[in-house]
Protein backbone atom coordinates (compact mmCIF):
# COMPACT_ATOMS: atom_id res chain seq x y z
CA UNK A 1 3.34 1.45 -10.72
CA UNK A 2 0.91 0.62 -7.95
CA UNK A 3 2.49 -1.75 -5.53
CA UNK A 4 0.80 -3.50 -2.57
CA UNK A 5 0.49 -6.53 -0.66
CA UNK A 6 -1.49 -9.13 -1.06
CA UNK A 7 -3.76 -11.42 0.31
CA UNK A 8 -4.28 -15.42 -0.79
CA UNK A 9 -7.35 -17.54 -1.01
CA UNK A 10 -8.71 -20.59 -2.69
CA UNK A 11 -11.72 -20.62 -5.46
CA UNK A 12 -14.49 -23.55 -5.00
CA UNK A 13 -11.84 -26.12 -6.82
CA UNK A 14 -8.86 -25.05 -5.14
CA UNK A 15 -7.06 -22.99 -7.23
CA UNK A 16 -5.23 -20.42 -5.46
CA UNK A 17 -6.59 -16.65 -5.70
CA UNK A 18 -4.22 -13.65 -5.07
CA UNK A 19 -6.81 -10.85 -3.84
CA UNK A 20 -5.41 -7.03 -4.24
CA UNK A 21 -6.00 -6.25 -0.29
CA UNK A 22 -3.66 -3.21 0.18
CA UNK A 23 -3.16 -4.53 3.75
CA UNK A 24 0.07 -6.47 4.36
CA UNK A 25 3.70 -5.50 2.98
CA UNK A 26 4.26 -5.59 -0.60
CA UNK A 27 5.40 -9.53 -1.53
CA UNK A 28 8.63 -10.74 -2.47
CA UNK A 29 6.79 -11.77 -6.11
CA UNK A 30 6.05 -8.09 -6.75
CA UNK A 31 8.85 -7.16 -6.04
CA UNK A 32 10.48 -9.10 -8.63
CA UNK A 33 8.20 -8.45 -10.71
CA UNK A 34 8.71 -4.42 -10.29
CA UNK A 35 12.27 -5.07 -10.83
CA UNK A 36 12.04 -6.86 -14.08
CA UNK A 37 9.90 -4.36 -14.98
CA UNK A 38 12.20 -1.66 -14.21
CA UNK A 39 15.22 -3.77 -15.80
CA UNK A 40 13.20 -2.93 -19.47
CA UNK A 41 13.36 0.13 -19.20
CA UNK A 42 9.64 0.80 -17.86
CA UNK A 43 10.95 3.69 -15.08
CA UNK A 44 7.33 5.31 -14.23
CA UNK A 45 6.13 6.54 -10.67
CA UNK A 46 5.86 4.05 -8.05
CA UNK A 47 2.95 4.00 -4.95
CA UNK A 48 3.09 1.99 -2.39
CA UNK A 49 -0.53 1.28 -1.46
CA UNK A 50 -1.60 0.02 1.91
CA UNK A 51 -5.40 0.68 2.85
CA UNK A 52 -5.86 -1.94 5.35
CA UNK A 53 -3.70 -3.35 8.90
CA UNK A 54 -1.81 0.35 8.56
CA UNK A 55 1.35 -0.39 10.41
CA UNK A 56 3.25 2.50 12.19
CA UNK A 57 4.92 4.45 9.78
CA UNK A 58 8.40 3.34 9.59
CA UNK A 59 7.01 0.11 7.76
CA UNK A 60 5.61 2.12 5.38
CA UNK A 61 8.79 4.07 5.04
CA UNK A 62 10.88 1.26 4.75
CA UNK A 63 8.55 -0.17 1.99
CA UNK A 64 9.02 3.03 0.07
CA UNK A 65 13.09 2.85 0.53
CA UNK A 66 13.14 -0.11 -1.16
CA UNK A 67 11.28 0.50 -4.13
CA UNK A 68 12.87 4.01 -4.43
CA UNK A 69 16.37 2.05 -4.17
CA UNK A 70 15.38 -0.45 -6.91
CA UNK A 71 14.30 2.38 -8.89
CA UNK A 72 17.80 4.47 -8.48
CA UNK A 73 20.07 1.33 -9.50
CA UNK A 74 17.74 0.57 -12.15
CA UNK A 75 18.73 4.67 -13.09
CA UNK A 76 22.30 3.94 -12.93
CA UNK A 77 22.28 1.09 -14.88
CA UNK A 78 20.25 2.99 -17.72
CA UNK A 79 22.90 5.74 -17.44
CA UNK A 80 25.89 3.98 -17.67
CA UNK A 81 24.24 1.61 -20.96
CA UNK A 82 23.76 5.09 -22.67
């Protein structure tokens, strides 16, 4: 999985544009959308990608903990179905 932030803009007739920036912290849409992925079964690696407006490190880190969290409960859940 490649997870990163994103940034928003609107086309020439004002529809709204979600542009792949890799500079701001990973949305609360992807996120759900990782975890629904995750809920069907779709455990894969997961990278956190932020290219642009690096903040200090514990950001990063924290960003990481959470989709290494949704990841582990999403292994427990598996386990416990088998």
């Amino acid at each position: 999985f490649h997870l990163a932030g994103f940034a928003e803009d609107r086309d020439s007739e004002g529809a709204r544009l979600l542009i792949d920036d890799h500079g701001r912290p990973v949305a609360d849409t992807v996120w759900d959308l990782y975890r629904q992925a995750l809920a069907r079964g779709c455990l894969a690696p997961t990278l956190i990608e932020w290219d642009n407006n690096v903040p200090p490190f514990a950001a990063l880190a924290g960003e990481m903990a959470r989709a290494r969290s949704l990841m582990t409960a999403q292994v427990h859940v598996a386990r416990r179905a088998a």
